[in-house]
PDB file of N, CA and C in Angstrom:
ATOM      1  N   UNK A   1      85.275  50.804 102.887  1.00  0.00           N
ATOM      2  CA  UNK A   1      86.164  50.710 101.742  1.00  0.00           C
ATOM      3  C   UNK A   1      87.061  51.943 101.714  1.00  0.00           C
ATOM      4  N   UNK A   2      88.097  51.263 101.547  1.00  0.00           N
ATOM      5  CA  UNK A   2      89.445  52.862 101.485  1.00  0.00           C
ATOM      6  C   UNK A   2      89.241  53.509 100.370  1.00  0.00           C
ATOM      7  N   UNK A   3      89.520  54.651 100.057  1.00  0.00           N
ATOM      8  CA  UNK A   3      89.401  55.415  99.030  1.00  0.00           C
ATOM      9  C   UNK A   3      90.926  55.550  98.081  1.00  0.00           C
ATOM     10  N   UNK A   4      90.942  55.290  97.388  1.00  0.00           N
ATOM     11  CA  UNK A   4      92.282  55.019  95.833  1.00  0.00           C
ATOM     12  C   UNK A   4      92.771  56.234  96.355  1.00  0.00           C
ATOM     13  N   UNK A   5      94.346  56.058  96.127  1.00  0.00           N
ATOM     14  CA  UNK A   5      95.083  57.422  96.520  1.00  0.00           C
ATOM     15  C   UNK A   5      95.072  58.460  95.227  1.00  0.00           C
ATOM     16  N   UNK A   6      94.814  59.541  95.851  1.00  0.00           N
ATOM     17  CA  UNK A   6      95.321  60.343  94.478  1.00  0.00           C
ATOM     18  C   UNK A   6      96.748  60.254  93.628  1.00  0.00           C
ATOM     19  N   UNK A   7      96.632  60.667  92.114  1.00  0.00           N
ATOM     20  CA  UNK A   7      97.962  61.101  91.512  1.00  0.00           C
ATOM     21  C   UNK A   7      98.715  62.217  91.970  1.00  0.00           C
ATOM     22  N   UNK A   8      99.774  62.421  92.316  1.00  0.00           N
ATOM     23  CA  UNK A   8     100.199  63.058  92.407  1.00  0.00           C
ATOM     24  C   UNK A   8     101.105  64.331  91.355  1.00  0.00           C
ATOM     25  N   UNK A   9     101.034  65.290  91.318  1.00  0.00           N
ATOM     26  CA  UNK A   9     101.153  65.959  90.018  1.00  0.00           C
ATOM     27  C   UNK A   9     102.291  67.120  90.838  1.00  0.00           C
ATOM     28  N   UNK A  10     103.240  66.897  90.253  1.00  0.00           N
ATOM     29  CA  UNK A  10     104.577  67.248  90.056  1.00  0.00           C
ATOM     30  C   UNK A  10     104.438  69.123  90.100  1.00  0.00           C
ATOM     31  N   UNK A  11     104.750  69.809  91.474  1.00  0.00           N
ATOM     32  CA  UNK A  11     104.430  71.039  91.159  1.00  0.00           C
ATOM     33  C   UNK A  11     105.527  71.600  90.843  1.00  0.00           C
ATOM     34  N   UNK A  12     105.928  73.054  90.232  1.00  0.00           N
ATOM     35  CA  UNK A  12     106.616  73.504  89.565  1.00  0.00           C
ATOM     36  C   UNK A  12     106.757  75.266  89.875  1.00  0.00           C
ATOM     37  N   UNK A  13     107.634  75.462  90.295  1.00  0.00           N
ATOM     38  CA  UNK A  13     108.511  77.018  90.710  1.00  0.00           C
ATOM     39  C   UNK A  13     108.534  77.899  89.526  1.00  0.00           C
ATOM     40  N   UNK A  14     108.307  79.039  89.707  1.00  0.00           N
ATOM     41  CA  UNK A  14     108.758  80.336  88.991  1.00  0.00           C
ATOM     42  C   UNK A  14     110.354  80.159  88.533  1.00  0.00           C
ATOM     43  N   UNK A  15     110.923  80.149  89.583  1.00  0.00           N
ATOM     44  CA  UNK A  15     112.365  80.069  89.156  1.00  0.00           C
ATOM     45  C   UNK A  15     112.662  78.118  88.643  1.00  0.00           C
ATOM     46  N   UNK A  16     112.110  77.602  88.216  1.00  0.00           N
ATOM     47  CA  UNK A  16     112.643  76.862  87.401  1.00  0.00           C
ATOM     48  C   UNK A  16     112.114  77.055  85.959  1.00  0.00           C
ATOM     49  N   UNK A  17     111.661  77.906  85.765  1.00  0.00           N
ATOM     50  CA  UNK A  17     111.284  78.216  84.139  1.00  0.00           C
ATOM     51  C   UNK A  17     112.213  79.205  83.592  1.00  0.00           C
ATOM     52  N   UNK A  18     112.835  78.323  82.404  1.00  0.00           N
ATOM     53  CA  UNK A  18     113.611  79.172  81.240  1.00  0.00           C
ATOM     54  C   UNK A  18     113.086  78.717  79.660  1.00  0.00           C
ATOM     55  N   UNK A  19     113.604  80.290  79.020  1.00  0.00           N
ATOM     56  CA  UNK A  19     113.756  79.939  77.762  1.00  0.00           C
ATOM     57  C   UNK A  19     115.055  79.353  76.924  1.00  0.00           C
ATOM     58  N   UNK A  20     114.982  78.776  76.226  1.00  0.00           N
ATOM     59  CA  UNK A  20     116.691  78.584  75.303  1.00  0.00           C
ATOM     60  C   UNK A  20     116.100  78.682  73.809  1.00  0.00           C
ATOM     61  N   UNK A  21     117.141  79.460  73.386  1.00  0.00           N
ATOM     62  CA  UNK A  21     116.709  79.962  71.867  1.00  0.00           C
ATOM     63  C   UNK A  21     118.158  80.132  71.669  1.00  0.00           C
ATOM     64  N   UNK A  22     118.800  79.095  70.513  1.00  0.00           N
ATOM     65  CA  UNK A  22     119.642  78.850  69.811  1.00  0.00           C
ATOM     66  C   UNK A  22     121.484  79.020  70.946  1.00  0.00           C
ATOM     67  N   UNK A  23     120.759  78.344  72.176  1.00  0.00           N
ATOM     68  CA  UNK A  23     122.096  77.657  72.903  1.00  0.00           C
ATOM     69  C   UNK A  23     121.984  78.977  73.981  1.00  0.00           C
ATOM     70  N   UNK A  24     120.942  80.398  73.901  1.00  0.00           N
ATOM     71  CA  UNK A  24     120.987  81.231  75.139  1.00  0.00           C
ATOM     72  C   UNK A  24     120.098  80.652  75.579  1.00  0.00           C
ATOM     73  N   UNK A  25     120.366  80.598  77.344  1.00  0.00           N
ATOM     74  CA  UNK A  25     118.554  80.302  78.483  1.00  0.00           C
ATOM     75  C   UNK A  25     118.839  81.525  79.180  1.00  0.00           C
ATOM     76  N   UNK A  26     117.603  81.710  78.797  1.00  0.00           N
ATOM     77  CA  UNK A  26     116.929  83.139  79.814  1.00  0.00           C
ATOM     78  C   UNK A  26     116.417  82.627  80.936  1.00  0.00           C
ATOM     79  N   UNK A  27     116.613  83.065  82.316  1.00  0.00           N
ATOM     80  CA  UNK A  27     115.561  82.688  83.411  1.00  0.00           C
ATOM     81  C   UNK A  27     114.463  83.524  83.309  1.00  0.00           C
ATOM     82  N   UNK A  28     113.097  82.778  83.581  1.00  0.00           N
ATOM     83  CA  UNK A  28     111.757  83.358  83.510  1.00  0.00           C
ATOM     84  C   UNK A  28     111.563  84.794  84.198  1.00  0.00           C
ATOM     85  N   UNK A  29     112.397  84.640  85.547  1.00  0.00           N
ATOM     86  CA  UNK A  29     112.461  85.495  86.462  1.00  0.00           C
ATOM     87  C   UNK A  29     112.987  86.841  85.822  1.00  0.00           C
ATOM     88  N   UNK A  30     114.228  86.980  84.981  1.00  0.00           N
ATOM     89  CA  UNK A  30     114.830  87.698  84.017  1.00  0.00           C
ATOM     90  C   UNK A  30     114.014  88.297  83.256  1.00  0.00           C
ATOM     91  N   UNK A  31     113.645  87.575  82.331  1.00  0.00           N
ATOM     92  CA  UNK A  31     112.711  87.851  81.271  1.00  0.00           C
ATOM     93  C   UNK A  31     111.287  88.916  81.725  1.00  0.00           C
ATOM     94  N   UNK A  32     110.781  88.524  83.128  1.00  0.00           N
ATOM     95  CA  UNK A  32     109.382  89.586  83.529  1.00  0.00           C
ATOM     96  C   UNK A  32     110.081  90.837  84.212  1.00  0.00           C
ATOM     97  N   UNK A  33     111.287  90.357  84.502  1.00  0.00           N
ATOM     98  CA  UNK A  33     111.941  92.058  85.029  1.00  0.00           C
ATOM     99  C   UNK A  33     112.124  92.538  83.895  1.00  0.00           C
ATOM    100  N   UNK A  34     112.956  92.376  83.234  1.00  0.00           N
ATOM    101  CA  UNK A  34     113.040  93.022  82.173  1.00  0.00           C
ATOM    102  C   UNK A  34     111.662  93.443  81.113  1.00  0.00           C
ATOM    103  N   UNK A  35     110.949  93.014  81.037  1.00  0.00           N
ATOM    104  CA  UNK A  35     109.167  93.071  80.663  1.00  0.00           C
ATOM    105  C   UNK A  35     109.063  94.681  80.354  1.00  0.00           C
ATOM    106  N   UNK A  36     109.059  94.528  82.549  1.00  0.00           N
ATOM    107  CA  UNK A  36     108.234  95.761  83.048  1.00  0.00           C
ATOM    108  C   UNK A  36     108.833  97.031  81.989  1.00  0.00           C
ATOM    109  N   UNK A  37     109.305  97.504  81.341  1.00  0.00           N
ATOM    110  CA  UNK A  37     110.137  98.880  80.642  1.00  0.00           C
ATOM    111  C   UNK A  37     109.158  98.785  79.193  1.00  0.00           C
ATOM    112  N   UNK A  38     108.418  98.047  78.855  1.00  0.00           N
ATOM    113  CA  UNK A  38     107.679  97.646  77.227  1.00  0.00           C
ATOM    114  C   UNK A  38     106.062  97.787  78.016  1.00  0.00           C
ATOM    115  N   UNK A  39     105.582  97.714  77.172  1.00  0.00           N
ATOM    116  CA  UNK A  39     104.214  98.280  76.704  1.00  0.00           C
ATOM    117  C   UNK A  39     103.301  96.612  76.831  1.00  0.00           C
ATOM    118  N   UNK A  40     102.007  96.662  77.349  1.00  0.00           N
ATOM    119  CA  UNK A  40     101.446  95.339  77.105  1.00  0.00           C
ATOM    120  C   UNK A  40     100.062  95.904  76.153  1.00  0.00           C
ATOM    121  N   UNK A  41      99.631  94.918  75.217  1.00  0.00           N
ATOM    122  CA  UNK A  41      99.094  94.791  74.398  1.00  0.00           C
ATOM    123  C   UNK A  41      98.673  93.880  73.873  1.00  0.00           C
ATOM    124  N   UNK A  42      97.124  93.980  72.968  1.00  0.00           N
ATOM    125  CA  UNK A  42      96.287  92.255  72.529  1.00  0.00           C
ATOM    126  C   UNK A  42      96.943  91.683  72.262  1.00  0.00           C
ATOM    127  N   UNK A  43      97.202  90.446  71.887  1.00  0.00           N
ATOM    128  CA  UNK A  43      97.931  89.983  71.157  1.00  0.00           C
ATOM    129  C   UNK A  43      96.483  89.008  70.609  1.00  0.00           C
ATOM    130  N   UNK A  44      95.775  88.854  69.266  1.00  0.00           N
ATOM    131  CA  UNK A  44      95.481  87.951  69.076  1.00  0.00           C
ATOM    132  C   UNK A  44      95.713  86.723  68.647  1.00  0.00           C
ATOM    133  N   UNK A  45      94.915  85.498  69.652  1.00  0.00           N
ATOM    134  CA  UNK A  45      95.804  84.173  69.873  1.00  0.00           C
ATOM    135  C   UNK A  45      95.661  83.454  68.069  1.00  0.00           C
ATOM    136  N   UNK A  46      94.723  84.030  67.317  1.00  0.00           N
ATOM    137  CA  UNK A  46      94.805  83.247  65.939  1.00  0.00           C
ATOM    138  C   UNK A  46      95.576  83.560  65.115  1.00  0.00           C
ATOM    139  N   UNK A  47      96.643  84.814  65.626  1.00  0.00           N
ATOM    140  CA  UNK A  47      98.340  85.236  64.860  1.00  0.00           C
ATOM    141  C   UNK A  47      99.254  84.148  65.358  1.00  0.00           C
ATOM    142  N   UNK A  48      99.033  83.475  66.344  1.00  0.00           N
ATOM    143  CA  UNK A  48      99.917  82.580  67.068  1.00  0.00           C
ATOM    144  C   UNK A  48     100.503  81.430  66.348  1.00  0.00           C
ATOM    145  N   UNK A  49     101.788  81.354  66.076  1.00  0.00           N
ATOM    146  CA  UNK A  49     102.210  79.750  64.989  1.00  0.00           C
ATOM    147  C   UNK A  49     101.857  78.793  66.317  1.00  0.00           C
ATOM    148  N   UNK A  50     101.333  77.835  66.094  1.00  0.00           N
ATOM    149  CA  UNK A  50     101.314  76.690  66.855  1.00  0.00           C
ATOM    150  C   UNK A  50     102.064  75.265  66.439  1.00  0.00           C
ATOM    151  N   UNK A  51     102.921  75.481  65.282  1.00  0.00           N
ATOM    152  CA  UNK A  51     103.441  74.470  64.758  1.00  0.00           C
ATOM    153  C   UNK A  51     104.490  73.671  65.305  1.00  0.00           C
ATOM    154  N   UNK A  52     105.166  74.416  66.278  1.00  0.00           N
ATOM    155  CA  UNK A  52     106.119  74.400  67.385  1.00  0.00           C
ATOM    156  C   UNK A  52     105.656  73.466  68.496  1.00  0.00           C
ATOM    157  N   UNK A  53     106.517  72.599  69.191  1.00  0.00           N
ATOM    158  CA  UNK A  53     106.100  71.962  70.413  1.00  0.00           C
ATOM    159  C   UNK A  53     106.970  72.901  71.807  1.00  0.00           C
ATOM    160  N   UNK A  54     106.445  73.111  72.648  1.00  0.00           N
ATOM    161  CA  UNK A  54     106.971  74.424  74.125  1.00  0.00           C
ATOM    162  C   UNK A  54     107.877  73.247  74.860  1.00  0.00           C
ATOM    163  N   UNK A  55     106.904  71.984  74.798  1.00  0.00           N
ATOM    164  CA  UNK A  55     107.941  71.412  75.674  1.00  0.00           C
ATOM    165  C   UNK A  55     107.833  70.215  75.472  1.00  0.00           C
ATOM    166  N   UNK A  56     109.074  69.497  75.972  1.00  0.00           N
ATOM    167  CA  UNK A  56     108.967  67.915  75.691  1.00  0.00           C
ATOM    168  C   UNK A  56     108.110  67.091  76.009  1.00  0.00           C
ATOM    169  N   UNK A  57     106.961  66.387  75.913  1.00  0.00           N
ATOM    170  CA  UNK A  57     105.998  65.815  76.361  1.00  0.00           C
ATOM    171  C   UNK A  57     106.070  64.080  75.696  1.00  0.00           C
ATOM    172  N   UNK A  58     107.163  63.350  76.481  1.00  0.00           N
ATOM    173  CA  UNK A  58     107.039  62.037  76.003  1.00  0.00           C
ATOM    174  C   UNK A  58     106.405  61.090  76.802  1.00  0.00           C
ATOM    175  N   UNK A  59     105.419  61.381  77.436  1.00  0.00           N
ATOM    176  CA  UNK A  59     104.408  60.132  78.553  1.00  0.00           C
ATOM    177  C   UNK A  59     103.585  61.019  78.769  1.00  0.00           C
ATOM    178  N   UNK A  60     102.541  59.716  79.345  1.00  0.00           N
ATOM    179  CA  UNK A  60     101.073  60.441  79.576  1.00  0.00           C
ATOM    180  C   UNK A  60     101.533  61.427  80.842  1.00  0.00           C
ATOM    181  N   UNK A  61     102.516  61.167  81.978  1.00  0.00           N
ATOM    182  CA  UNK A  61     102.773  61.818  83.423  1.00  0.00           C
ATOM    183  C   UNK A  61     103.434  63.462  82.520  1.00  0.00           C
ATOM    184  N   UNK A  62     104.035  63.591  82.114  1.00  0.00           N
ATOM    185  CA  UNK A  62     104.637  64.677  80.545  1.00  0.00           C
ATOM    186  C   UNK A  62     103.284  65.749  80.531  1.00  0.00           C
ATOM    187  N   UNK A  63     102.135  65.056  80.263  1.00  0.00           N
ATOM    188  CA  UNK A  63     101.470  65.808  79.709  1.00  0.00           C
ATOM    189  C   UNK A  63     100.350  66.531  80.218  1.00  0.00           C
ATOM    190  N   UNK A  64     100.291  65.053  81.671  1.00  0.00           N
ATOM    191  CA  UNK A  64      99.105  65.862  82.867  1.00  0.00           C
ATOM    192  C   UNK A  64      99.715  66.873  83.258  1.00  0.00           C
ATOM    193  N   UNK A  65     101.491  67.033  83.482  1.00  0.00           N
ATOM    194  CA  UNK A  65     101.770  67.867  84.407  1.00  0.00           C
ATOM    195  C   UNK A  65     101.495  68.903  83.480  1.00  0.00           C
ATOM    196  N   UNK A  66     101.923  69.181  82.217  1.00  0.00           N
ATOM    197  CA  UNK A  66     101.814  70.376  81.238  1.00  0.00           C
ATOM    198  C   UNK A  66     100.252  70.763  81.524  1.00  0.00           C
ATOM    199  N   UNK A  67      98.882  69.768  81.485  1.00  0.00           N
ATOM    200  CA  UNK A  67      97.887  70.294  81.696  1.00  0.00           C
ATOM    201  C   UNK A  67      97.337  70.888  83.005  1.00  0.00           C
ATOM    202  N   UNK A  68      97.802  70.334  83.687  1.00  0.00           N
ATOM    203  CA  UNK A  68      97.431  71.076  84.921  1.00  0.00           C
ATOM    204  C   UNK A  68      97.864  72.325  85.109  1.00  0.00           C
ATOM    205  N   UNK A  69      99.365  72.472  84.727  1.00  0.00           N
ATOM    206  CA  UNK A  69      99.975  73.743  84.788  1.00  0.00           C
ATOM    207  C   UNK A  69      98.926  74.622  83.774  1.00  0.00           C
ATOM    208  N   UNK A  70      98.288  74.522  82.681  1.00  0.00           N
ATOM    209  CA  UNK A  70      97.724  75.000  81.871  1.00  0.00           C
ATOM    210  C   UNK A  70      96.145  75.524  82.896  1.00  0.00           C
ATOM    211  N   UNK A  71      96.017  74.703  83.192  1.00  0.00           N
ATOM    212  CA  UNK A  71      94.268  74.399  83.911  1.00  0.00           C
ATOM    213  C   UNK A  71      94.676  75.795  85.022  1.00  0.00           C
ATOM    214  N   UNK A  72      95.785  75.879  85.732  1.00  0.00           N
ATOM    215  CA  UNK A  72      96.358  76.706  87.229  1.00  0.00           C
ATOM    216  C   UNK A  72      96.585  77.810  86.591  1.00  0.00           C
ATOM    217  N   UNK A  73      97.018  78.320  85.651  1.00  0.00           N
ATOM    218  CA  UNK A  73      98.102  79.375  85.483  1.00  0.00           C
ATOM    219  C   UNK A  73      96.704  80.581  85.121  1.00  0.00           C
ATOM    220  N   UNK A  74      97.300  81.792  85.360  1.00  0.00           N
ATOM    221  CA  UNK A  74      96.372  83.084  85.782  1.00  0.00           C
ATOM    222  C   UNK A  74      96.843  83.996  84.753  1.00  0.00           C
ATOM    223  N   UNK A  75      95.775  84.254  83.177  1.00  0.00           N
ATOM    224  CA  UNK A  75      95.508  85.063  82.410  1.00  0.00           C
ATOM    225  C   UNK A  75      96.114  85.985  82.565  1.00  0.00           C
ATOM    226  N   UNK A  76      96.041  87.102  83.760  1.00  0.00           N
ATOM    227  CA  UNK A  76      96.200  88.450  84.764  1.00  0.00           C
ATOM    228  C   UNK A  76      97.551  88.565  83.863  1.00  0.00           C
ATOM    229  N   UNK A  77      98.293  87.502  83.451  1.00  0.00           N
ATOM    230  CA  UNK A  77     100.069  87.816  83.548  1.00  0.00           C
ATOM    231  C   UNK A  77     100.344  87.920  82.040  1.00  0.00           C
ATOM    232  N   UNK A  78     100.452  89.086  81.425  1.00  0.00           N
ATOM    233  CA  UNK A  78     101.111  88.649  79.862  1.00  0.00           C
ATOM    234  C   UNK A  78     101.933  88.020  79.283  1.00  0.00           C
ATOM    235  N   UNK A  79     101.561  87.153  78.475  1.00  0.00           N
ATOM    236  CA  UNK A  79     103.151  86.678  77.730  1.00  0.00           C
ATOM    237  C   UNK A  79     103.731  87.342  77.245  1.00  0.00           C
ATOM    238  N   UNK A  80     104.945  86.853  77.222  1.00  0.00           N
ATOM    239  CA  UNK A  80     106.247  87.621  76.671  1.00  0.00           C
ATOM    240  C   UNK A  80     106.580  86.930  75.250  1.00  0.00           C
ATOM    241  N   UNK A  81     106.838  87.857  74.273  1.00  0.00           N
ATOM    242  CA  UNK A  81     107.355  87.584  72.908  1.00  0.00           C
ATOM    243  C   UNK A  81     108.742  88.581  72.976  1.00  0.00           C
ATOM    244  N   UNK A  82     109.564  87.723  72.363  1.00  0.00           N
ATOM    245  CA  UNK A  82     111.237  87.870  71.721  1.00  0.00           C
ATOM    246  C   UNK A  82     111.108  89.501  70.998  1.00  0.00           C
ATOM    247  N   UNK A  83     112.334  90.014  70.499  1.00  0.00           N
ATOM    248  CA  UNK A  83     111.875  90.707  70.147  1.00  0.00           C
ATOM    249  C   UNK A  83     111.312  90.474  67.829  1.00  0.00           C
ATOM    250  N   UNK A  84     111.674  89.495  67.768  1.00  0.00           N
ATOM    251  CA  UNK A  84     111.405  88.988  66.494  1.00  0.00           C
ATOM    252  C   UNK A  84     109.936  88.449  66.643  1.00  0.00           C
ATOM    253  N   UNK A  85     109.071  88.101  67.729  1.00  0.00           N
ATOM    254  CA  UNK A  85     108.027  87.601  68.264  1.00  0.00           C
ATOM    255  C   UNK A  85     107.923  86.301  68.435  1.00  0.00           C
ATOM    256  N   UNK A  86     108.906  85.558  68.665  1.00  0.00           N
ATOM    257  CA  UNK A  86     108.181  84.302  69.575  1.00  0.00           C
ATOM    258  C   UNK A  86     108.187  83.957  70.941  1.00  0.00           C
ATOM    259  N   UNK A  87     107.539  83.382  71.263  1.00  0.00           N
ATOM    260  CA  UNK A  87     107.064  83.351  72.704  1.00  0.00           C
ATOM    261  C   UNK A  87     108.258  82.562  73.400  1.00  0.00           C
ATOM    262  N   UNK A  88     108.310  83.159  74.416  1.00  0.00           N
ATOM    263  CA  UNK A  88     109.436  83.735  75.522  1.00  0.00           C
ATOM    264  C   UNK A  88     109.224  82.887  77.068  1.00  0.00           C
ATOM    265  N   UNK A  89     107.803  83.062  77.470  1.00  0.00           N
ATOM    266  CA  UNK A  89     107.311  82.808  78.360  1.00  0.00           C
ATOM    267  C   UNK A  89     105.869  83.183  78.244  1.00  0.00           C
ATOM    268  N   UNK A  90     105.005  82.339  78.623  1.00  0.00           N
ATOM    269  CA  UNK A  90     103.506  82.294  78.511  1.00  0.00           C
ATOM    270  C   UNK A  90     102.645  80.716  77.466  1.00  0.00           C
ATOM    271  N   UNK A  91     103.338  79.850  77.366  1.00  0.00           N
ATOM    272  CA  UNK A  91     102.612  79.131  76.613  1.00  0.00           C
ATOM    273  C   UNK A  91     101.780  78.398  77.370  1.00  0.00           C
ATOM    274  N   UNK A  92     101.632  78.123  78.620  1.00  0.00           N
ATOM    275  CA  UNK A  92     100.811  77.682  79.495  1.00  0.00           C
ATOM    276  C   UNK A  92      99.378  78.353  79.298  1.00  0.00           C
ATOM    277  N   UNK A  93      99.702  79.360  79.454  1.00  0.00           N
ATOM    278  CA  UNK A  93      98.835  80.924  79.471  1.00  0.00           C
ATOM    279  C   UNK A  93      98.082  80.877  78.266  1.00  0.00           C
ATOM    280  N   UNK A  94      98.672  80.784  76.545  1.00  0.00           N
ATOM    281  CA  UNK A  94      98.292  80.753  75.338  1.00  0.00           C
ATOM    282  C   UNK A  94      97.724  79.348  75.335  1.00  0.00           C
ATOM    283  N   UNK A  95      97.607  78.521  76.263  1.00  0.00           N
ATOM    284  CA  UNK A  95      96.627  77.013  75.800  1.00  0.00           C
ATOM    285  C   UNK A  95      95.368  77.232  76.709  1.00  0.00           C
ATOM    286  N   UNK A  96      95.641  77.867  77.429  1.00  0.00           N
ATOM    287  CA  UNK A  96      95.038  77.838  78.660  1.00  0.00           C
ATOM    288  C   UNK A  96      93.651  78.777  77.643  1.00  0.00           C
ATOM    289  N   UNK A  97      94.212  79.949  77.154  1.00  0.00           N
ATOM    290  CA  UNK A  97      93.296  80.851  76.448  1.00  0.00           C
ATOM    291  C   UNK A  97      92.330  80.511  75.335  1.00  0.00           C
ATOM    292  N   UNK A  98      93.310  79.988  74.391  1.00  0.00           N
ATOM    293  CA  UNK A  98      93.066  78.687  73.588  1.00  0.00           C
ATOM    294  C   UNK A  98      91.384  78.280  73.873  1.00  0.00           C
ATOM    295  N   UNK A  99      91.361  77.376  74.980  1.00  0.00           N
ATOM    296  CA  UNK A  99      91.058  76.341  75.481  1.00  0.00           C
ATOM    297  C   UNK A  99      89.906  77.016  75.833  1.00  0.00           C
ATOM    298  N   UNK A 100      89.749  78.106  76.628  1.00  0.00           N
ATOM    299  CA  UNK A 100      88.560  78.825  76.932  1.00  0.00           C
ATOM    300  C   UNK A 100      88.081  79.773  76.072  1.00  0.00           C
ATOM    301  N   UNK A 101      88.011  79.367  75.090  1.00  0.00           N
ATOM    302  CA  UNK A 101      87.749  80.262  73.907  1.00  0.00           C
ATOM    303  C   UNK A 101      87.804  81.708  73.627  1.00  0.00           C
ATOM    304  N   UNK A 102      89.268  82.110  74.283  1.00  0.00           N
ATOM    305  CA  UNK A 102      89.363  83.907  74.121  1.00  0.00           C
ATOM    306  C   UNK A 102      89.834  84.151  72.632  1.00  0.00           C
ATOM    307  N   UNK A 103      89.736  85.213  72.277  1.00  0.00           N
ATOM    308  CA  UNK A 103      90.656  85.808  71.242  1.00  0.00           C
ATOM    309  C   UNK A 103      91.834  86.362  71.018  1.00  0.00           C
ATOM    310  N   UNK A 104      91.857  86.687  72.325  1.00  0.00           N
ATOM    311  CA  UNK A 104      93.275  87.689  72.662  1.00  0.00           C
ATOM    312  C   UNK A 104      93.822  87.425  73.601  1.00  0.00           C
ATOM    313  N   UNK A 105      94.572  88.035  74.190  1.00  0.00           N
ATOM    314  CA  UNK A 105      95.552  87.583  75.545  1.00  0.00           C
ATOM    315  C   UNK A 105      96.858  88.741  75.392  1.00  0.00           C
ATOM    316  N   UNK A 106      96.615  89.075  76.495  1.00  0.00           N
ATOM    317  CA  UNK A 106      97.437  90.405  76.792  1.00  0.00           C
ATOM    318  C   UNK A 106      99.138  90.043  76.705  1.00  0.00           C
ATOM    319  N   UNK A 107      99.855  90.555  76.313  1.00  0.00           N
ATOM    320  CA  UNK A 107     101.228  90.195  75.643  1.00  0.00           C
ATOM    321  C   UNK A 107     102.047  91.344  76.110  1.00  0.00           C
ATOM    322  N   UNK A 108     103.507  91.105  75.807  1.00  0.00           N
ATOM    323  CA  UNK A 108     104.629  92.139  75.930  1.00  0.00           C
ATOM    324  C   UNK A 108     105.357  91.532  74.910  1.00  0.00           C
ATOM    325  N   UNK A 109     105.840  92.458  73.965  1.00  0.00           N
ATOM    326  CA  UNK A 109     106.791  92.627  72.957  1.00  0.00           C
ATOM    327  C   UNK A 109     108.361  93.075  73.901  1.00  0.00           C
ATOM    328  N   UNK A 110     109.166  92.448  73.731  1.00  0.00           N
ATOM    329  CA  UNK A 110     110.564  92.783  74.201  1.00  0.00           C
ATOM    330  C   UNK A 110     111.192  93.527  73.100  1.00  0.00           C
ATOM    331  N   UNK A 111     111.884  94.100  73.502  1.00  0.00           N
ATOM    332  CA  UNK A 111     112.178  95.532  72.209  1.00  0.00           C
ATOM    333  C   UNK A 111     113.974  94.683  72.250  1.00  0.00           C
ATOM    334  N   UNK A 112     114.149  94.584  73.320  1.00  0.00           N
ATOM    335  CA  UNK A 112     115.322  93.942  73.254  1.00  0.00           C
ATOM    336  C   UNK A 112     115.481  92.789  74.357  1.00  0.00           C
ATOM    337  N   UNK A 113     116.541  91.967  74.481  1.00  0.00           N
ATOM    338  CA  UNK A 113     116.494  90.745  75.387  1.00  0.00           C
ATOM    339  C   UNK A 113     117.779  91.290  76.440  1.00  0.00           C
ATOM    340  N   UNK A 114     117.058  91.108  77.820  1.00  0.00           N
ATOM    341  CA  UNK A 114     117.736  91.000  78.647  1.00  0.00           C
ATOM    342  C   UNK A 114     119.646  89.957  78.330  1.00  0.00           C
ATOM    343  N   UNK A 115     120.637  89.862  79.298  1.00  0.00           N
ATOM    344  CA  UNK A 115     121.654  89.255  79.193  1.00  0.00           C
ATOM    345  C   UNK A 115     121.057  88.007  79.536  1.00  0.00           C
ATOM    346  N   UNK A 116     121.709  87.206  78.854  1.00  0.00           N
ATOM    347  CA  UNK A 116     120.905  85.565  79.064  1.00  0.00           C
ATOM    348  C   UNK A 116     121.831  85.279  80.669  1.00  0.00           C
ATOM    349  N   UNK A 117     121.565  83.994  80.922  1.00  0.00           N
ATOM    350  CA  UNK A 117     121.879  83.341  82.336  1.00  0.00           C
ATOM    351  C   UNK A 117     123.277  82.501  81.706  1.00  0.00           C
ATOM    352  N   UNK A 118     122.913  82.028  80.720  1.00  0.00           N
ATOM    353  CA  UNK A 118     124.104  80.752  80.452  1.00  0.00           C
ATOM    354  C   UNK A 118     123.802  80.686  78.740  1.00  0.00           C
ATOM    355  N   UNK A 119     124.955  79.835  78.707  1.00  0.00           N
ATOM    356  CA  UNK A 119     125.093  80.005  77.125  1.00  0.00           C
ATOM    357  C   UNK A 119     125.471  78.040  76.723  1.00  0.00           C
ATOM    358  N   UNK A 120     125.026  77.411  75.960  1.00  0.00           N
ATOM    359  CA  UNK A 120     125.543  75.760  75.517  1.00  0.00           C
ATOM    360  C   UNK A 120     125.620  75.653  73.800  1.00  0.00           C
ATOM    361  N   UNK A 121     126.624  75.662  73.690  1.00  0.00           N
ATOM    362  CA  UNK A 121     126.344  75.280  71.429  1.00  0.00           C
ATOM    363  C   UNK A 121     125.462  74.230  71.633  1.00  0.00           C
ATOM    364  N   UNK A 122     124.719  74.819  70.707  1.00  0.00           N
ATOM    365  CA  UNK A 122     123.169  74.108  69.921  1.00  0.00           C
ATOM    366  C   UNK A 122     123.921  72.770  69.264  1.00  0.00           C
ATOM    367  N   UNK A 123     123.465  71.620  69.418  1.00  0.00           N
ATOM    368  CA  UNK A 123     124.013  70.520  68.657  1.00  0.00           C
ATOM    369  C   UNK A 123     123.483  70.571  67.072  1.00  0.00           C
ATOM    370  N   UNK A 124     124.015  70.074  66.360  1.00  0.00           N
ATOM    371  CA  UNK A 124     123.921  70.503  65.136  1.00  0.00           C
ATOM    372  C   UNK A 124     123.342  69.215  64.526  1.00  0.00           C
TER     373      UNK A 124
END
């Protein structure tokens, strides 16, 4: 008997991760250079708003890929918060923590934001 093929799960690059916050996208890549000059520190995950959705998740294929990326991604790396504090880059990281019942999770506060990549008016 043949064995069922696996799913295949959609892998995903460093350099295709950005942020957009009110029509600026930051590239991910941007955002951890710029990091390195700030301070890392706890951040505990039960200060965290979770009321927010990170990313679009409209199908079940939406949501394995978000989990797997969650299941893969390596603690070791702090998230990044804005400098008003919302998260920048790391929400993979913050479910992932979540999920394994930590308290904290090592963070970087941006004191200021790098030059964004591109700029689009926010639809209104």
């Amino acid at each position: 008997m043949k064995k069922p093929p696996k799913v295949k799960i959609e892998e995903v690059k460093l350099s295709e991760n950005f942020f957009n916050s009110n029509g600026y996208r930051y590239s991910a890549f941007k955002l951890i250079e710029h990091s390195e000059q700030f301070n890392v520190f706890d951040l505990p995950l039960a200060g965290i708003d979770l009321t927010t959705m990170a990313w679009g998740i409209n199908s079940m294929d939406d949501f394995i890929y978000h989990a797997k990326r969650c299941v893969d991604t390596d603690l070791k790396y702090p998230v990044l918060l804005t400098p008003k504090g919302q998260v920048c880059d790391g929400w993979h990281r913050i479910c992932k923590a979540i999920v394994l019942g930590k308290k904290s999770i090592k963070a970087i506060r941006l004191e200021s934001m790098p030059d964004y990549d591109s700029y689009e008016e926010p639809d209104e």
